[in-house]
PDB file of N, CA and C in Angstrom:
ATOM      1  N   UNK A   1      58.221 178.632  16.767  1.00  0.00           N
ATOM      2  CA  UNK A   1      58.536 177.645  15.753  1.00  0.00           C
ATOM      3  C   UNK A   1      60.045 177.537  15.626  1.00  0.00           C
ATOM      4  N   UNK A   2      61.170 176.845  15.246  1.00  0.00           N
ATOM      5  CA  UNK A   2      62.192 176.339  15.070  1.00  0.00           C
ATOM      6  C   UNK A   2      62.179 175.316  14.053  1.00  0.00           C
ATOM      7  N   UNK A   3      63.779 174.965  13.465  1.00  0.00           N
ATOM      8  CA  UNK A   3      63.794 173.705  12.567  1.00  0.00           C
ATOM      9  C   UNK A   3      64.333 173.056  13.268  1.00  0.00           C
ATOM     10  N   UNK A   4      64.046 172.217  13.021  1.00  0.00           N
ATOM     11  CA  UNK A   4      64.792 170.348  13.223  1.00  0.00           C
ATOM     12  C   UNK A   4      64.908 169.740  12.255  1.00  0.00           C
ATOM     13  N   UNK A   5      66.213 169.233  11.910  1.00  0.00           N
ATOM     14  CA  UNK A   5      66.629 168.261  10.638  1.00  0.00           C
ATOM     15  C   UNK A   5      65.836 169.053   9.850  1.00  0.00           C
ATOM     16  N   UNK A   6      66.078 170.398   9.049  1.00  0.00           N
ATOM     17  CA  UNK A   6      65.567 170.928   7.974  1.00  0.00           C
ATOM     18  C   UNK A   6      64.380 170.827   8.097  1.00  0.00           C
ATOM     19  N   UNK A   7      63.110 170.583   8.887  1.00  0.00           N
ATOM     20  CA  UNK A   7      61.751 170.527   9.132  1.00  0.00           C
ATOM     21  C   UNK A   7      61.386 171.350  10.015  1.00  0.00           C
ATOM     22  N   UNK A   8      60.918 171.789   9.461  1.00  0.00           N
ATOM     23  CA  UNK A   8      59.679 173.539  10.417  1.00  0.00           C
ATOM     24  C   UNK A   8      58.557 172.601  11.636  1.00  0.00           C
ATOM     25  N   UNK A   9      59.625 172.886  13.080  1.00  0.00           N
ATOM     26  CA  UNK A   9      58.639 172.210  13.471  1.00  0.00           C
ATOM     27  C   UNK A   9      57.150 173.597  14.244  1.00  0.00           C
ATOM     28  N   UNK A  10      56.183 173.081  13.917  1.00  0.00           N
ATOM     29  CA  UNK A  10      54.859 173.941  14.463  1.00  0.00           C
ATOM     30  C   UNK A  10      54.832 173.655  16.148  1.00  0.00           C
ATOM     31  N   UNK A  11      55.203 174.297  16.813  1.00  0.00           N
ATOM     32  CA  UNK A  11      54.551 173.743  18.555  1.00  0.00           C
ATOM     33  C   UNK A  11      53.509 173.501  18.820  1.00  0.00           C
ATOM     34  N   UNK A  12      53.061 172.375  19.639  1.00  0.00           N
ATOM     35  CA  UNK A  12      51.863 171.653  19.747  1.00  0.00           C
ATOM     36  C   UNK A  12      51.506 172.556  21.349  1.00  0.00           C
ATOM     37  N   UNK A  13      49.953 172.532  21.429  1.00  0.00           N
ATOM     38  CA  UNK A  13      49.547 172.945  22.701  1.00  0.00           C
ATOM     39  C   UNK A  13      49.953 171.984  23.548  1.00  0.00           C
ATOM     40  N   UNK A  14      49.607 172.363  24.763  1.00  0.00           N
ATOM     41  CA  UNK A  14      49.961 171.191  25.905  1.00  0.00           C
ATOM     42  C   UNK A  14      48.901 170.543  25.792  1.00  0.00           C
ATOM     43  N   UNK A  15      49.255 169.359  25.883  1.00  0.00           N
ATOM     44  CA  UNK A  15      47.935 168.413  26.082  1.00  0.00           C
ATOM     45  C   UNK A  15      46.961 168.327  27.380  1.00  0.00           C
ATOM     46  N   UNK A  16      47.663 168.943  28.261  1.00  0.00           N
ATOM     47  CA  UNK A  16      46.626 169.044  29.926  1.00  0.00           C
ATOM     48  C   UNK A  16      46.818 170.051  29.936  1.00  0.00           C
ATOM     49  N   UNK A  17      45.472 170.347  30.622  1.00  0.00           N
ATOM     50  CA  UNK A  17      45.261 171.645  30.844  1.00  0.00           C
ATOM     51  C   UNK A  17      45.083 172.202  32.316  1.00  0.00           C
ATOM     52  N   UNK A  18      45.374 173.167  32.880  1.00  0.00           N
ATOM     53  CA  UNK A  18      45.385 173.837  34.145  1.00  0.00           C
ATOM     54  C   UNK A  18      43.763 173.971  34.829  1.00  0.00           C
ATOM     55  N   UNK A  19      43.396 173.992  35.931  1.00  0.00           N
ATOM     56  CA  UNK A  19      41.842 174.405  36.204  1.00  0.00           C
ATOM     57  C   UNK A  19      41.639 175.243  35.454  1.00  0.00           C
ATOM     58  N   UNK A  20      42.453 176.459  35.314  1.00  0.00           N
ATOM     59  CA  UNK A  20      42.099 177.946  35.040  1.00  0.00           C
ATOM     60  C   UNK A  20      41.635 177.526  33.735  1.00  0.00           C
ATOM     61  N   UNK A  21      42.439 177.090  32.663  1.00  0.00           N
ATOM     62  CA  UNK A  21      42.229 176.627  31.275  1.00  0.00           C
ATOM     63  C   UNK A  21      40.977 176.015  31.279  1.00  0.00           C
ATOM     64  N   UNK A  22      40.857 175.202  31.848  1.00  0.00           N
ATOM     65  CA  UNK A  22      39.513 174.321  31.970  1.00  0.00           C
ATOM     66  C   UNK A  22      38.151 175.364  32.290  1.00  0.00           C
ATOM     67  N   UNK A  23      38.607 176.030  33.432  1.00  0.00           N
ATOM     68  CA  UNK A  23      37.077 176.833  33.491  1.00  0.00           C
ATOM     69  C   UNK A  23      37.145 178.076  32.461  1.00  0.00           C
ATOM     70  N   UNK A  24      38.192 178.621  31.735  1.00  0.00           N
ATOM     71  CA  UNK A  24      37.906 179.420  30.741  1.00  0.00           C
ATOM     72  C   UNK A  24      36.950 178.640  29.394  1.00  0.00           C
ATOM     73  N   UNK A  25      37.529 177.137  29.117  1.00  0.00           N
ATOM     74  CA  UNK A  25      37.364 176.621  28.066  1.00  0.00           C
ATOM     75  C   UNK A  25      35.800 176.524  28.109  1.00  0.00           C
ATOM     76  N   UNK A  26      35.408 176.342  29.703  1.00  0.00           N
ATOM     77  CA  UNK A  26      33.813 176.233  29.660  1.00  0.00           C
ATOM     78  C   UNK A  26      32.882 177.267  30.306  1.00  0.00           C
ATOM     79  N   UNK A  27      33.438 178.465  30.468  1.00  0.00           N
ATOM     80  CA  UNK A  27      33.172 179.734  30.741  1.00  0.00           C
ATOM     81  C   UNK A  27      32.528 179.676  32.333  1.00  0.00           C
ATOM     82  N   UNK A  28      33.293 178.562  33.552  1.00  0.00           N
ATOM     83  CA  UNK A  28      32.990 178.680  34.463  1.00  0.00           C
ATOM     84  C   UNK A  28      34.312 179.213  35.455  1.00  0.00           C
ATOM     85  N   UNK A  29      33.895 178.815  37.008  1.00  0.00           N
ATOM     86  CA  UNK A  29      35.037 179.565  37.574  1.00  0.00           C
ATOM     87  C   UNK A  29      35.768 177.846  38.112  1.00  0.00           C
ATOM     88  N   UNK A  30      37.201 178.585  38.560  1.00  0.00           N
ATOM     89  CA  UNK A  30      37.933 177.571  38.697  1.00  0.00           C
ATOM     90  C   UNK A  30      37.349 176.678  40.557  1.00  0.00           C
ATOM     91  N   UNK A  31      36.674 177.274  41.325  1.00  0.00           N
ATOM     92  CA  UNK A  31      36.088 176.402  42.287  1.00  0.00           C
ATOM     93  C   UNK A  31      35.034 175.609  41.215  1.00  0.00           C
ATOM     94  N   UNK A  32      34.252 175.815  40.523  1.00  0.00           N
ATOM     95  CA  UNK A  32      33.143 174.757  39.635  1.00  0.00           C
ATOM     96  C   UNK A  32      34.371 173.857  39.350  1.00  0.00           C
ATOM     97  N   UNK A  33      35.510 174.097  38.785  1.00  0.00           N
ATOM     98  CA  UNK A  33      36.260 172.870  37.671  1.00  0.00           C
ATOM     99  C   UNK A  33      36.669 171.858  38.897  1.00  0.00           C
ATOM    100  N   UNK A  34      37.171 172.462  40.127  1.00  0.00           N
ATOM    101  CA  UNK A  34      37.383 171.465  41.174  1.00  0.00           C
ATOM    102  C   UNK A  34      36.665 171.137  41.608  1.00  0.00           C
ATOM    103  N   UNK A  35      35.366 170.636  42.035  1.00  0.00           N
ATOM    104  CA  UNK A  35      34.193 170.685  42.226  1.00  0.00           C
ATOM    105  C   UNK A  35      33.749 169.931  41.407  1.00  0.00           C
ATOM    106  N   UNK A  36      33.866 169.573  39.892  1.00  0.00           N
ATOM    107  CA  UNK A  36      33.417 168.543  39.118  1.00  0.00           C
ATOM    108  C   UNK A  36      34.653 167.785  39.483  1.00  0.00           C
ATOM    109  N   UNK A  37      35.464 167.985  39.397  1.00  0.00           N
ATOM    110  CA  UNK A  37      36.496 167.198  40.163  1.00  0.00           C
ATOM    111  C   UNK A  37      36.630 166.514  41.590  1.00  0.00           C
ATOM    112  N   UNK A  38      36.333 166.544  42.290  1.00  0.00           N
ATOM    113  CA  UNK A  38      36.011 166.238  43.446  1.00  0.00           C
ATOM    114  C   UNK A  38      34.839 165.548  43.482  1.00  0.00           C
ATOM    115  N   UNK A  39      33.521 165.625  42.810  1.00  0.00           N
ATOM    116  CA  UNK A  39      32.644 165.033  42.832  1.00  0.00           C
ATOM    117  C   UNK A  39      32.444 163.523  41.790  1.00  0.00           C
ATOM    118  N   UNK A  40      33.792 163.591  40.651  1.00  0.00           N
ATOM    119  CA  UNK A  40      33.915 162.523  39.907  1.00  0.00           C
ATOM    120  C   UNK A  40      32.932 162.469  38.607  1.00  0.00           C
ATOM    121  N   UNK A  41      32.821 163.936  38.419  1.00  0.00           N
ATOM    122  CA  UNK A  41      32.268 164.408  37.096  1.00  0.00           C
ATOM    123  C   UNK A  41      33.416 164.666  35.940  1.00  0.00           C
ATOM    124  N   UNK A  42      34.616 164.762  36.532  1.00  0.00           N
ATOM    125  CA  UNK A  42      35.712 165.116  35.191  1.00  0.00           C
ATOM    126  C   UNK A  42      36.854 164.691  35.910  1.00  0.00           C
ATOM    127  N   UNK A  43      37.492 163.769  35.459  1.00  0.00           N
ATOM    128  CA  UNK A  43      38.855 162.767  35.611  1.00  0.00           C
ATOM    129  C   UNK A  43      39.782 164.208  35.679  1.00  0.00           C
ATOM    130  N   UNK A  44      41.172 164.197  36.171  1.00  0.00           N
ATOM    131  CA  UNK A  44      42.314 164.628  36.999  1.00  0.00           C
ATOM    132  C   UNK A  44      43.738 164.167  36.642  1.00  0.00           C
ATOM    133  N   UNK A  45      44.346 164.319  36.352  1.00  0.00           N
ATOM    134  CA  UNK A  45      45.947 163.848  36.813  1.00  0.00           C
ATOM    135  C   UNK A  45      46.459 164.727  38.077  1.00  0.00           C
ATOM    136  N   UNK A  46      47.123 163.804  38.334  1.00  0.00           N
ATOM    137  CA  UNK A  46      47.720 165.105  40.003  1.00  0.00           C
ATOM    138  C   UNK A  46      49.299 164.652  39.350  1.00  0.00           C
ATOM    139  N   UNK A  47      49.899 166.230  38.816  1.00  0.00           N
ATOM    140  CA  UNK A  47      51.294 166.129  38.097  1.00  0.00           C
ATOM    141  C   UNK A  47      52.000 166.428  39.403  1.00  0.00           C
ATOM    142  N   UNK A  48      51.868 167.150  40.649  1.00  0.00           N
ATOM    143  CA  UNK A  48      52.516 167.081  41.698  1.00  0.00           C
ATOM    144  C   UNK A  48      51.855 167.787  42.823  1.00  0.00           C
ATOM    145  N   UNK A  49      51.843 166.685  43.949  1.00  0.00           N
ATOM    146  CA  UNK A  49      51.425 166.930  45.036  1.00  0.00           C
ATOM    147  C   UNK A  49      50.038 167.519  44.583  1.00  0.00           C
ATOM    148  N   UNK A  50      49.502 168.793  44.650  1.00  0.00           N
ATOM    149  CA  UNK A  50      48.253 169.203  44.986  1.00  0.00           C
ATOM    150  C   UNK A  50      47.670 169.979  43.293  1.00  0.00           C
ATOM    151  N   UNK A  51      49.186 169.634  42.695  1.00  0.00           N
ATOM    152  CA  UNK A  51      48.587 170.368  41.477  1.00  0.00           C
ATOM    153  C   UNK A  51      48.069 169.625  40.135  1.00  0.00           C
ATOM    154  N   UNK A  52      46.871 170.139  39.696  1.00  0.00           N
ATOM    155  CA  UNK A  52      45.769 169.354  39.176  1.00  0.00           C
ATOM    156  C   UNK A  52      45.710 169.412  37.318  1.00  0.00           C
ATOM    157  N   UNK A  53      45.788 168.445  36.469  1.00  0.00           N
ATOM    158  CA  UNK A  53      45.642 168.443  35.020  1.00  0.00           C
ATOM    159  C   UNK A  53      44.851 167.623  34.499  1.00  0.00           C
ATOM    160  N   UNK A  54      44.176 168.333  33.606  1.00  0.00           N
ATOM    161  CA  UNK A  54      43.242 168.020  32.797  1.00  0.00           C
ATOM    162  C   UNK A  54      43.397 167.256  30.898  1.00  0.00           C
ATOM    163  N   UNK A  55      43.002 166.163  30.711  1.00  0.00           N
ATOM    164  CA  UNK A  55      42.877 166.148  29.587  1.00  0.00           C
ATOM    165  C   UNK A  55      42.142 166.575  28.459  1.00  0.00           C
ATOM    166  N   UNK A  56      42.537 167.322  28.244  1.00  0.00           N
ATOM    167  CA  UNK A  56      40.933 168.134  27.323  1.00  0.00           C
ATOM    168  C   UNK A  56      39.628 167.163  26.823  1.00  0.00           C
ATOM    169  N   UNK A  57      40.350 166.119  26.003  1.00  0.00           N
ATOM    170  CA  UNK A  57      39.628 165.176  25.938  1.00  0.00           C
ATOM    171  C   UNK A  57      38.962 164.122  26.438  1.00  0.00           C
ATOM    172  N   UNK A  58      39.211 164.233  27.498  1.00  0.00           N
ATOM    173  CA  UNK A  58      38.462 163.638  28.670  1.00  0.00           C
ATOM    174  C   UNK A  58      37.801 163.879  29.382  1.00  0.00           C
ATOM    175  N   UNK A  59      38.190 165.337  29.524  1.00  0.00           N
ATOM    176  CA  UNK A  59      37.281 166.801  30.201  1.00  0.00           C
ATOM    177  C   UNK A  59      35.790 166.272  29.426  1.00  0.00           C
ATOM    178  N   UNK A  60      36.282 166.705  27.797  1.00  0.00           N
ATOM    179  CA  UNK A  60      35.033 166.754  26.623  1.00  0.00           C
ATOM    180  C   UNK A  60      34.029 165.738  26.863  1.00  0.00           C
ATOM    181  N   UNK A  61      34.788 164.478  27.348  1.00  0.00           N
ATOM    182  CA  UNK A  61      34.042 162.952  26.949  1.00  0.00           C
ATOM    183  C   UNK A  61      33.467 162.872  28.141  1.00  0.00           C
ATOM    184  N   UNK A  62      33.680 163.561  29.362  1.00  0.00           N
ATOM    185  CA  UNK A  62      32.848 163.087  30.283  1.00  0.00           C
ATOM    186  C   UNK A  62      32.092 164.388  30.675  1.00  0.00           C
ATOM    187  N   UNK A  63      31.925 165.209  30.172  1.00  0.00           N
ATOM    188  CA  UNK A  63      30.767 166.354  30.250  1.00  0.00           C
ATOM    189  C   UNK A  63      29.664 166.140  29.507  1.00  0.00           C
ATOM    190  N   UNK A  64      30.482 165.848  28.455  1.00  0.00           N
ATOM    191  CA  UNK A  64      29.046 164.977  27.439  1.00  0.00           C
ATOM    192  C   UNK A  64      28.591 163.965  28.163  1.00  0.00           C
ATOM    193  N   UNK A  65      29.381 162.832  28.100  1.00  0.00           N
ATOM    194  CA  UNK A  65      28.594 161.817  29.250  1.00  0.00           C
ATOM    195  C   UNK A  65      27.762 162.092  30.114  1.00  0.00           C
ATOM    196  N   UNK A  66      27.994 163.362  31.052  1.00  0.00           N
ATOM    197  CA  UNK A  66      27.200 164.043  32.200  1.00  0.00           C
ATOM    198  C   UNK A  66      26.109 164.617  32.022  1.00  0.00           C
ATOM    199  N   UNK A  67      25.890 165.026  30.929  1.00  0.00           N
ATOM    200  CA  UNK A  67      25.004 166.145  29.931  1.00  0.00           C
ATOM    201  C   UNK A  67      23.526 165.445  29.514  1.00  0.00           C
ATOM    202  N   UNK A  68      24.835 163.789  28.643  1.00  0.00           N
ATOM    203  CA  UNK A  68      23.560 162.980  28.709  1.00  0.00           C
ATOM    204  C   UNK A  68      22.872 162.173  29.875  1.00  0.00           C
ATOM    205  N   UNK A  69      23.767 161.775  30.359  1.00  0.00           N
ATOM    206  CA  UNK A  69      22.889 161.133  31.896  1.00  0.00           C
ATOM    207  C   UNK A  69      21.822 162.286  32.676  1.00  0.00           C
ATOM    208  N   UNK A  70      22.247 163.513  32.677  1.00  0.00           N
ATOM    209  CA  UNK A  70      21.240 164.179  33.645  1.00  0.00           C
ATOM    210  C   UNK A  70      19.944 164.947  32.347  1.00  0.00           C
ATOM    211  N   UNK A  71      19.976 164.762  31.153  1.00  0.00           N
ATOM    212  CA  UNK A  71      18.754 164.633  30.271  1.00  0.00           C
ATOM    213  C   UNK A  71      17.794 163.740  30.619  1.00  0.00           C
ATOM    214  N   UNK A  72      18.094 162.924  30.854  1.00  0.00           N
ATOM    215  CA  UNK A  72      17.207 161.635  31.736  1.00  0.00           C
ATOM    216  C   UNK A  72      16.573 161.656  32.584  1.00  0.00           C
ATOM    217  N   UNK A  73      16.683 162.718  33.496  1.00  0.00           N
ATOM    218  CA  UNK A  73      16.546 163.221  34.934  1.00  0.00           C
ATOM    219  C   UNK A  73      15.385 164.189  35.042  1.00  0.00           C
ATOM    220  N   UNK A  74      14.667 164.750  35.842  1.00  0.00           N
ATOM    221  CA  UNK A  74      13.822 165.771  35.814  1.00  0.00           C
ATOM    222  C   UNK A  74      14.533 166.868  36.211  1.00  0.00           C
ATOM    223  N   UNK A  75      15.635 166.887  37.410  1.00  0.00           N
ATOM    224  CA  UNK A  75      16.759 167.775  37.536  1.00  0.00           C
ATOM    225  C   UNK A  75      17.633 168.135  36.487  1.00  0.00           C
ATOM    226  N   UNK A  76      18.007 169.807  36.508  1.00  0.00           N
ATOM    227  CA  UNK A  76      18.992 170.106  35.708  1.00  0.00           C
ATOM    228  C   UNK A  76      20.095 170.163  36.194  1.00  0.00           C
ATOM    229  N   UNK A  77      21.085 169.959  35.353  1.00  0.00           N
ATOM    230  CA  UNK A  77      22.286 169.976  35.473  1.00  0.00           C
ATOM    231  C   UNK A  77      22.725 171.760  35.273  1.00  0.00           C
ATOM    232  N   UNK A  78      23.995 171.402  36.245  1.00  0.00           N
ATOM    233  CA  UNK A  78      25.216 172.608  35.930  1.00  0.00           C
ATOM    234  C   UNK A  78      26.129 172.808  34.837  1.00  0.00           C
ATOM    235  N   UNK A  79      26.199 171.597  34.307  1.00  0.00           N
ATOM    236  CA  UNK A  79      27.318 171.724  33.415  1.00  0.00           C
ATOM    237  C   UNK A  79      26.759 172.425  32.007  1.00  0.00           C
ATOM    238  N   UNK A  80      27.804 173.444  31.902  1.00  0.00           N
ATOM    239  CA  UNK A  80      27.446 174.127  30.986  1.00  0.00           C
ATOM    240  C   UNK A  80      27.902 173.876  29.191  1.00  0.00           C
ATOM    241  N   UNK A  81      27.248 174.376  28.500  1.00  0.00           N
ATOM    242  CA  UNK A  81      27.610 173.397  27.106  1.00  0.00           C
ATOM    243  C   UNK A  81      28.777 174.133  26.173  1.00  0.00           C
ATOM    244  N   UNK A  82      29.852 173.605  25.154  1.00  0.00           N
ATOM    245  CA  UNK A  82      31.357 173.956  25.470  1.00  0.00           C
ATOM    246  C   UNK A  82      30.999 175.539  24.443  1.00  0.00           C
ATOM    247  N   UNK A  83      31.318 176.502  24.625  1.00  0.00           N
ATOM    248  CA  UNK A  83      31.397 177.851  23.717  1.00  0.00           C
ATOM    249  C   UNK A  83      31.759 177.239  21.811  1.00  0.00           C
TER     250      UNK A  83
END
């Protein structure tokens, strides 16, 4: 924490998150997070060259999305539901 102009500023998390972050957040391993990635189950930023970020909230919105589409299905899904 630090001030600015007499205001306590609080530090904000990063808003993207690393694979590693990502498969902790959903208690899988980081080949699964690339892997929904690669298959076009969870959107990506590529911040450079080969290295990969996540929006949490986008992560969220399209697992749910995924969660509900394969309810529909007689197959189960992998994706696991968030801790």
């Amino acid at each position: 924490m630090g001030k600015v102009g007499g205001v306590m500023r609080i530090p904000t998390p990063p808003r993207h998150l690393t694979p590693r972050q990502v498969a902790e957040r959903y208690a899988v391993t980081v080949p699964t997070v690339l892997g929904w990635m690669r298959s076009g189950i969870i959107p990506a930023k590529v911040a450079i060259g080969r290295i990969y970020r996540f929006d949490p909230v986008e992560v969220d919105r399209a697992l749910a999305s995924h969660r509900l589409a394969g309810a529909s299905t007689t197959t189960e899904t992998s994706t696991p539901s968030k801790p």
